[in-house]
C-alpha atoms as a PDB file:
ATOM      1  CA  UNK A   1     -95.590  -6.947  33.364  1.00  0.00           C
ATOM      2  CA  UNK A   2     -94.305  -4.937  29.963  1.00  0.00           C
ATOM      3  CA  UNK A   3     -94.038  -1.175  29.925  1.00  0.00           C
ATOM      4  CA  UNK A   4     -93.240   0.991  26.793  1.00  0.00           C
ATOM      5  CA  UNK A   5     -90.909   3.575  26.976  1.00  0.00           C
ATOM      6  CA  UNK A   6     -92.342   6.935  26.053  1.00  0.00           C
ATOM      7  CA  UNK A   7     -89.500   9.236  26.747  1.00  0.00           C
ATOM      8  CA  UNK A   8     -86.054   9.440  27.694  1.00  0.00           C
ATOM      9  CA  UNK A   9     -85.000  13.165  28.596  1.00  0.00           C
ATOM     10  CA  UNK A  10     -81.537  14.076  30.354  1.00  0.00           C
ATOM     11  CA  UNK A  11     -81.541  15.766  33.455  1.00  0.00           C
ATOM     12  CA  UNK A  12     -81.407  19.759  33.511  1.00  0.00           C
ATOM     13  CA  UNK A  13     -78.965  19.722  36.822  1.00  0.00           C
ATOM     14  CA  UNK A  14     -77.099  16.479  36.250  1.00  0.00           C
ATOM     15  CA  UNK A  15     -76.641  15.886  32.005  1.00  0.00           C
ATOM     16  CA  UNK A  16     -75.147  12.641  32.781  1.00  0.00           C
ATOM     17  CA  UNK A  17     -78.360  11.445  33.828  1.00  0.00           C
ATOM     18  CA  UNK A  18     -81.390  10.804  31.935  1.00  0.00           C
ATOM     19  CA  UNK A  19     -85.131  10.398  33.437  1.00  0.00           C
ATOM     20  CA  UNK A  20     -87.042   7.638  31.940  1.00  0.00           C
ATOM     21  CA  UNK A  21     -90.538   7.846  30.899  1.00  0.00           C
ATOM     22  CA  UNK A  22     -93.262   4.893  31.230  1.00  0.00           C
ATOM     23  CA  UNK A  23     -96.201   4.915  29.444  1.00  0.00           C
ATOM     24  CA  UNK A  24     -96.508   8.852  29.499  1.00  0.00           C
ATOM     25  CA  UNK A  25     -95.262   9.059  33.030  1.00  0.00           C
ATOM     26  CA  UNK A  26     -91.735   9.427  34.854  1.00  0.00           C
ATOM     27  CA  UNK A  27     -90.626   6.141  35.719  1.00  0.00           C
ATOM     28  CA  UNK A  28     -87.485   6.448  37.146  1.00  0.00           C
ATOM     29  CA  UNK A  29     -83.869   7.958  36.384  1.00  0.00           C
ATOM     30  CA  UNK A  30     -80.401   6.439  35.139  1.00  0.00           C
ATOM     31  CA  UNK A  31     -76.533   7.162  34.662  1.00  0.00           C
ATOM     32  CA  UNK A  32     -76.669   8.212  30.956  1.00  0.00           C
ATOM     33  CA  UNK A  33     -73.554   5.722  30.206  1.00  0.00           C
ATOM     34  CA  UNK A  34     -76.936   2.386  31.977  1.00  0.00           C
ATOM     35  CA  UNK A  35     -79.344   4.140  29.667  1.00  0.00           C
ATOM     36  CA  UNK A  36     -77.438   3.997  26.552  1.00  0.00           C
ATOM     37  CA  UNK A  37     -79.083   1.131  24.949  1.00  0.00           C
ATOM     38  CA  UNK A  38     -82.492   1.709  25.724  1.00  0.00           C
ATOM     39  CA  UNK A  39     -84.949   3.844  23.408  1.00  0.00           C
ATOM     40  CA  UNK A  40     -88.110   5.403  23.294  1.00  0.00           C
ATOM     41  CA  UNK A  41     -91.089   3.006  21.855  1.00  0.00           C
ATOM     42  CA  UNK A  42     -88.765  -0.208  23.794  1.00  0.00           C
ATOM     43  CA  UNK A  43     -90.987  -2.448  25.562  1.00  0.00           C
ATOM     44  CA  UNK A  44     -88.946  -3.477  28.999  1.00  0.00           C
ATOM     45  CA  UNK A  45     -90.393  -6.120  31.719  1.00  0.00           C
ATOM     46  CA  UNK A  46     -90.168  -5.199  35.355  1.00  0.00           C
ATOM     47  CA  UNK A  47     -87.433  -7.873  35.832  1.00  0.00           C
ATOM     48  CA  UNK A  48     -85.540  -5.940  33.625  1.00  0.00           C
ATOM     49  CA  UNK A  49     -86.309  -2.819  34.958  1.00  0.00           C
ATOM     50  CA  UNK A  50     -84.841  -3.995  38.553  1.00  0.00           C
ATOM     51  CA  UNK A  51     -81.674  -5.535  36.400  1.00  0.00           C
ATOM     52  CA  UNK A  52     -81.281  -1.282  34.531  1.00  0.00           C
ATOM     53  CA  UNK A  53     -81.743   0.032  38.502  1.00  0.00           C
ATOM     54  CA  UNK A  54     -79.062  -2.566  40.072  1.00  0.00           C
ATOM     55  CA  UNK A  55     -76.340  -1.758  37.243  1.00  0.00           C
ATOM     56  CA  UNK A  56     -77.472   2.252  37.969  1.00  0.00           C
ATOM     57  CA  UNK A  57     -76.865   1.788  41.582  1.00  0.00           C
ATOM     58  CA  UNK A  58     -73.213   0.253  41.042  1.00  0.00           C
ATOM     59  CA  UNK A  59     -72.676   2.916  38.817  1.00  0.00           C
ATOM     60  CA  UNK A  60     -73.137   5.675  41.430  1.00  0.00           C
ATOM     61  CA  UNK A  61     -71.252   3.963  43.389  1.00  0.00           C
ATOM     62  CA  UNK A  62     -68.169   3.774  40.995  1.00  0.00           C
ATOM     63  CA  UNK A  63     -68.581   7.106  40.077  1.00  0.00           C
ATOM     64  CA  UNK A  64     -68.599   8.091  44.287  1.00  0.00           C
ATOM     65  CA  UNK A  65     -65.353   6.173  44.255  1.00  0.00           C
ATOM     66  CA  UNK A  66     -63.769   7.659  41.023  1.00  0.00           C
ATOM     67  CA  UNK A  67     -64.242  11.107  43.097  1.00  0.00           C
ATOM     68  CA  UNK A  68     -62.764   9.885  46.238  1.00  0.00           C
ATOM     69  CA  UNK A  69     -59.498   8.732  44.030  1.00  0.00           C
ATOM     70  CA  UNK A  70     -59.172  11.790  42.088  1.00  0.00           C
ATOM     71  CA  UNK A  71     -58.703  13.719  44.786  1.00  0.00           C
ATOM     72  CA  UNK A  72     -55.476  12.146  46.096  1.00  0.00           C
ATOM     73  CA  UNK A  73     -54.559   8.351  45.930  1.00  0.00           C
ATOM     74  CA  UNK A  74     -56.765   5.783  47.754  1.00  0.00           C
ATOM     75  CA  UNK A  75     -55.669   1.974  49.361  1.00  0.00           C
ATOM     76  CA  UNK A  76     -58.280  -0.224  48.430  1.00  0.00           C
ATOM     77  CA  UNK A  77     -59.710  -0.463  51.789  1.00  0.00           C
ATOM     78  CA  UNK A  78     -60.376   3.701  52.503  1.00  0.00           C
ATOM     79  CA  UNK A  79     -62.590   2.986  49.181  1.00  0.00           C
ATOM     80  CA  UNK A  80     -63.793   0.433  50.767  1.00  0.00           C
ATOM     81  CA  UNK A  81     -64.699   2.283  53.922  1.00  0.00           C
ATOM     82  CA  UNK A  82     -65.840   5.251  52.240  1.00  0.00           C
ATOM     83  CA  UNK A  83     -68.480   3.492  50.446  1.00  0.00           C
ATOM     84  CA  UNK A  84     -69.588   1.228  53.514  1.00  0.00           C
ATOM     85  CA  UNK A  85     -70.115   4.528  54.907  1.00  0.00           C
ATOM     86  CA  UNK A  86     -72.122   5.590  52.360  1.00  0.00           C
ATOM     87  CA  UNK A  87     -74.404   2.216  52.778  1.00  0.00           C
ATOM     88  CA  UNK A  88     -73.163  -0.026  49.796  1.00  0.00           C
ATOM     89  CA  UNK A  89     -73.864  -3.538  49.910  1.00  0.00           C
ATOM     90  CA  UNK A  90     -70.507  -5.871  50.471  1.00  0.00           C
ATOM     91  CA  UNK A  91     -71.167  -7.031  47.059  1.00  0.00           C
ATOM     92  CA  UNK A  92     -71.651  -4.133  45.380  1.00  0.00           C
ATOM     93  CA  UNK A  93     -68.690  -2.627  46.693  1.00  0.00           C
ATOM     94  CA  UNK A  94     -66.272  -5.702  45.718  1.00  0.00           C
ATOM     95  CA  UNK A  95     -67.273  -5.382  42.185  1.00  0.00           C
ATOM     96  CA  UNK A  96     -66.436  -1.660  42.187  1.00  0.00           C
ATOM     97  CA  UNK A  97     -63.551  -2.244  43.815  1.00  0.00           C
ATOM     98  CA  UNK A  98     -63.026  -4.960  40.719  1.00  0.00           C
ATOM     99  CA  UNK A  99     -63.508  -2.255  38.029  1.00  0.00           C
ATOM    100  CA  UNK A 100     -61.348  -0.036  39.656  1.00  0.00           C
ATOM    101  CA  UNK A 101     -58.466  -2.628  40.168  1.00  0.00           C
ATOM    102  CA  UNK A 102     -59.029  -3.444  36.475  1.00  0.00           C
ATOM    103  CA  UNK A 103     -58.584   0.150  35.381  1.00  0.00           C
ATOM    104  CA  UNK A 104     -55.379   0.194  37.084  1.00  0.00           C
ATOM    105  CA  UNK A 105     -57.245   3.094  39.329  1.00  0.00           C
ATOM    106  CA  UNK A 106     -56.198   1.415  42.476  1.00  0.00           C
ATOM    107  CA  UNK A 107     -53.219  -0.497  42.874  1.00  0.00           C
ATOM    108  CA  UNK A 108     -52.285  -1.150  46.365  1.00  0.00           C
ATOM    109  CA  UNK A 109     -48.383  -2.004  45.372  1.00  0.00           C
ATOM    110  CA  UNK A 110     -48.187   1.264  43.501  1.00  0.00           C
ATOM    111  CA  UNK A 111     -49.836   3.010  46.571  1.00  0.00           C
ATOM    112  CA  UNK A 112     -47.662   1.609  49.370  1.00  0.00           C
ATOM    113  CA  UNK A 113     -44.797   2.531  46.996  1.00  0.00           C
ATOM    114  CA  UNK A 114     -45.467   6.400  46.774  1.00  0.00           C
ATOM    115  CA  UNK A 115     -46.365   6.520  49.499  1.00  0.00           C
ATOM    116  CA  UNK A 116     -42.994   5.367  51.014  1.00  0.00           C
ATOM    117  CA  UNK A 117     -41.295   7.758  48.411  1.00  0.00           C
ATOM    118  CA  UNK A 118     -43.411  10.774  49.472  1.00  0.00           C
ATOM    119  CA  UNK A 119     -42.210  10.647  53.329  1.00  0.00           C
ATOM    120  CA  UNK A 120     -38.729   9.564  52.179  1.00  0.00           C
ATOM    121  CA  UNK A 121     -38.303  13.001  50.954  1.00  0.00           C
ATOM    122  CA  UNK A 122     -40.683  15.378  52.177  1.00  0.00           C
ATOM    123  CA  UNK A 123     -41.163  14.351  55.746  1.00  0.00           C
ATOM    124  CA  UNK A 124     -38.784  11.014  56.736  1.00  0.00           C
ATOM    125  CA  UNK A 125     -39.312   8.700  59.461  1.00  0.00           C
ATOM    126  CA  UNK A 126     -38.427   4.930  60.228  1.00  0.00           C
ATOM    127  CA  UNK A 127     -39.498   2.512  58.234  1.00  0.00           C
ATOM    128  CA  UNK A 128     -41.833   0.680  60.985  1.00  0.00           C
ATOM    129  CA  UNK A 129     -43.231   3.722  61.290  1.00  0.00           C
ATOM    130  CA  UNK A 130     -44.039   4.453  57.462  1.00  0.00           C
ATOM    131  CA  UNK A 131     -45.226   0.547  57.861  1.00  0.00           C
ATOM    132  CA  UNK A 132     -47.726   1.146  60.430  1.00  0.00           C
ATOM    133  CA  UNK A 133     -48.971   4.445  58.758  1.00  0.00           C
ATOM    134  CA  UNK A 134     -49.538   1.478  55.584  1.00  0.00           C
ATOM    135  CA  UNK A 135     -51.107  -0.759  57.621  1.00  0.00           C
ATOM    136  CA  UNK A 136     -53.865   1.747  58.872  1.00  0.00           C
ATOM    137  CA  UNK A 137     -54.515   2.688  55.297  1.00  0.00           C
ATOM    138  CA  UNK A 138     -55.317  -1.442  55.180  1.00  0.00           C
ATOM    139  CA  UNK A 139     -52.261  -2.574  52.984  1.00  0.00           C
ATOM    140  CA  UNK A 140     -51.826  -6.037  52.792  1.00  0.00           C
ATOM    141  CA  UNK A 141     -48.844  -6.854  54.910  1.00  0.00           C
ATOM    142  CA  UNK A 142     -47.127  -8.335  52.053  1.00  0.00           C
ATOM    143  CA  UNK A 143     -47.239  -5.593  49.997  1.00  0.00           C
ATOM    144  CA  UNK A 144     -46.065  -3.233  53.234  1.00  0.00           C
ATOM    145  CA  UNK A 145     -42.909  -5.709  53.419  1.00  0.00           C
ATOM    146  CA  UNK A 146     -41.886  -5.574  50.123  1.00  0.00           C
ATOM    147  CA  UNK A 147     -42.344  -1.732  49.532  1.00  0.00           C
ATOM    148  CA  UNK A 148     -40.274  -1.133  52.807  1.00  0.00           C
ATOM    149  CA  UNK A 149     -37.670  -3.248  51.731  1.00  0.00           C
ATOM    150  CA  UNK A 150     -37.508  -1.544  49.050  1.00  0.00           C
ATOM    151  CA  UNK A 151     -37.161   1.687  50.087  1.00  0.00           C
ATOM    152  CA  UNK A 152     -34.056   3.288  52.217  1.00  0.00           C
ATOM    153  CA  UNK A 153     -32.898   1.842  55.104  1.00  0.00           C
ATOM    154  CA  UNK A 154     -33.073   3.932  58.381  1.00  0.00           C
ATOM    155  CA  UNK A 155     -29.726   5.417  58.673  1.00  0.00           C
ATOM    156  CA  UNK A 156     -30.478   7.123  55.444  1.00  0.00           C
ATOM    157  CA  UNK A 157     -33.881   8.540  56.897  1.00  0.00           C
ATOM    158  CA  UNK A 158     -32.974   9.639  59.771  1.00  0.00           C
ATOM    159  CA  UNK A 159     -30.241  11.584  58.192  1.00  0.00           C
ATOM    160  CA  UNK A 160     -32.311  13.152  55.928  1.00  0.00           C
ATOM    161  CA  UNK A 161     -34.716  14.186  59.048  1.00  0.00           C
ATOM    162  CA  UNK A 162     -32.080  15.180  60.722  1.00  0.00           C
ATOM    163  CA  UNK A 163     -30.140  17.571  57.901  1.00  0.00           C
ATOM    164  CA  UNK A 164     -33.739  19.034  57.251  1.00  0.00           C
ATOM    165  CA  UNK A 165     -34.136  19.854  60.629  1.00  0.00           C
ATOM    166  CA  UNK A 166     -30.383  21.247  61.849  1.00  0.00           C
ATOM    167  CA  UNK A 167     -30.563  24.996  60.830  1.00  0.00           C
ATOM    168  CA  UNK A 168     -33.214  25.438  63.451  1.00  0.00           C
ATOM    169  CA  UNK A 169     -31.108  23.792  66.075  1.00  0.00           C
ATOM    170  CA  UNK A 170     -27.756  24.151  64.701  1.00  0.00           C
ATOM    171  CA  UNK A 171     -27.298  27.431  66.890  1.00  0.00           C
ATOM    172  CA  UNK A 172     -27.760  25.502  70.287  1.00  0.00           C
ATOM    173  CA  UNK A 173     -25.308  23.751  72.275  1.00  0.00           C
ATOM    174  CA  UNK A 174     -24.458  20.513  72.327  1.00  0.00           C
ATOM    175  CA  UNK A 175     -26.391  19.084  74.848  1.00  0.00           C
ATOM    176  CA  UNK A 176     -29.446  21.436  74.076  1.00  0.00           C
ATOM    177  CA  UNK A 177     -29.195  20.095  70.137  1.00  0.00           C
ATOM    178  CA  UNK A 178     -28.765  16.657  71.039  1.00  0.00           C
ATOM    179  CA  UNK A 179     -31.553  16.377  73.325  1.00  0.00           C
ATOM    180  CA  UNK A 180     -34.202  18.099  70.503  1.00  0.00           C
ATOM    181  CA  UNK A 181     -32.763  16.427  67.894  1.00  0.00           C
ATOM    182  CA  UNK A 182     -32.954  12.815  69.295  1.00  0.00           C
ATOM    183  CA  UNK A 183     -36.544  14.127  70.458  1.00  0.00           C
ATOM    184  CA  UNK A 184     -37.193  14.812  67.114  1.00  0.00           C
ATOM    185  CA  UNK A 185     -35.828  11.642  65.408  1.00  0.00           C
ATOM    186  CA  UNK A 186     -37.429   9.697  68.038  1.00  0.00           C
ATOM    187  CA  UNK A 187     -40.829  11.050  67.229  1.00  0.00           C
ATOM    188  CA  UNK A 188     -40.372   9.498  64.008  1.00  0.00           C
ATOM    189  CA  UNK A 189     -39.781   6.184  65.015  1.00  0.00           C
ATOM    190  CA  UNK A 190     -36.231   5.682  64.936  1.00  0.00           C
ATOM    191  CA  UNK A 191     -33.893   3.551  67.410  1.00  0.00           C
ATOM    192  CA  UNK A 192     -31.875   4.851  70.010  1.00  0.00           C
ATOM    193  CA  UNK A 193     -28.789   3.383  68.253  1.00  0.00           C
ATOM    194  CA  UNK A 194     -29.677   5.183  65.024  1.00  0.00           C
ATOM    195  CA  UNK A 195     -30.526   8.233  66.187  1.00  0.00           C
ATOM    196  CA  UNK A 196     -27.298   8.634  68.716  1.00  0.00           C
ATOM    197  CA  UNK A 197     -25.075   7.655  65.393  1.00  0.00           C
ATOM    198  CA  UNK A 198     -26.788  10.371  63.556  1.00  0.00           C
ATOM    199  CA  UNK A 199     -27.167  13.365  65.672  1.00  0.00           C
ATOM    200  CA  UNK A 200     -23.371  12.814  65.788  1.00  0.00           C
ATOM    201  CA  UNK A 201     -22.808  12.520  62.621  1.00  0.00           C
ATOM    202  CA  UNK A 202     -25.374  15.904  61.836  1.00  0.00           C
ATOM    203  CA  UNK A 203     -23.672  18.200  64.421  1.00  0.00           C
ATOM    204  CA  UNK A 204     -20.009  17.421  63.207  1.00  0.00           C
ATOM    205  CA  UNK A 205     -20.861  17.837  60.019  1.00  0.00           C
ATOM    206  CA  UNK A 206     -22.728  21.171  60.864  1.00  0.00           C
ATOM    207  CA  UNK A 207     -20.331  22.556  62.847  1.00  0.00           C
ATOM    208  CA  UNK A 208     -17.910  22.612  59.650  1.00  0.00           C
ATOM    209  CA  UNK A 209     -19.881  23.924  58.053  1.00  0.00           C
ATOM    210  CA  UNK A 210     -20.128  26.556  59.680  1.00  0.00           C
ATOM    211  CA  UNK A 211     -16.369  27.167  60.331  1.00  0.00           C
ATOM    212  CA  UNK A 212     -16.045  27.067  56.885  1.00  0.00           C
ATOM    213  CA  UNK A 213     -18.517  29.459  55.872  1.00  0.00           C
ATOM    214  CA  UNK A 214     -16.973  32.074  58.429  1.00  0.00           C
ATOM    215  CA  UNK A 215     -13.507  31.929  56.759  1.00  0.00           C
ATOM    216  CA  UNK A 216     -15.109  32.784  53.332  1.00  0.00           C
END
């Protein structure tokens, strides 16, 4: 069966969507960006009516995802997830996922690798922990190996835990500061061997600095 279009009319709430028109009557509505090629007096069959409504319906869906990655970065599989949630087919939501990967919108390598940087310097912790934070978000573990090998080895991130954590222990004794600061370090993930190196290593260093700064 053939149908003429009669009208195409955007949406008063929603101008990136257009309601399409039938004969004289509504019909049924489109992303503006699926409706671009069609025009009023077009004669469409229902097969390709169901062919406009699929592509519409992946559409949605890309534009649901280009939402959820705008907001902060996404691994592929919270996409993923997200849009299973929102009842996407499984093959609908790989060719989104396709579009997105092909826009260079997500990129799992570039994903693991911020993220890495981000904890290295605003809150540090071992690297099997920052892997197993990766491998929840469902990075391939692949990519989790070679963006963790990448980034700073241990020693270096505990240290920089532990100096950004000092002046609110430094004032304790040693046993009280050793004790919360291996608490600390070991909430993050790191071995007993690193952390007893460093919280030696932090309180010397402290403690000179603060005999220094009482002789200026």
């Amino acid at each position: 069966m053939e149908q003429k279009i009669t009208a195409i009319k955007a949406q008063k709430k929603n101008p990136n969507r257009v309601n399409v028109y039938l004969d004289g009557e509504y019909a049924f509505s489109l992303a503006r960006i699926v409706a671009a090629w069609l025009q009023v007096g077009q004669v469409i069959s229902d097969q390709k009516i169901e062919a406009l409504k699929k592509q519409d319906g992946e559409e949605k869906a890309f534009q649901r995802a280009l939402l959820m990655t705008g907001h902060r970065p996404r691994s592929e599989q919270e996409v993923r997830k997200k849009l299973e949630g929102l009842g996407y087919s499984g093959e609908l939501i790989e060719r989104v996922l396709a579009r997105l990967r092909q826009a260079e919108i997500l990129n799992d390598e570039r994903f693991a690798r911020e993220w890495i940087e981000n904890r290295s310097v605003f809150r540090p912790r071992s690297r099997w922990m920052m892997a197993t934070e990766l491998r929840y978000k469902g990075i391939p573990e692949e990519v989790i190996q070679k963006t963790v090998e990448e980034g700073e080895e241990d020693e270096k991130l505990a240290y920089d835990a532990a100096r950004k954590r000092v002046y609110r222990l430094g004032n304790l004794s040693w046993e009280e500061f050793r004790k919360k600061m291996s608490d600390y370090l070991g909430r993050r993930g790191f071995t007993y061997e690193t952390i007893s190196n460093v919280v030696r290593q932090v309180w010397s260093e402290f403690q000179t600095e603060k005999a220094a700064n009482l002789h200026e």
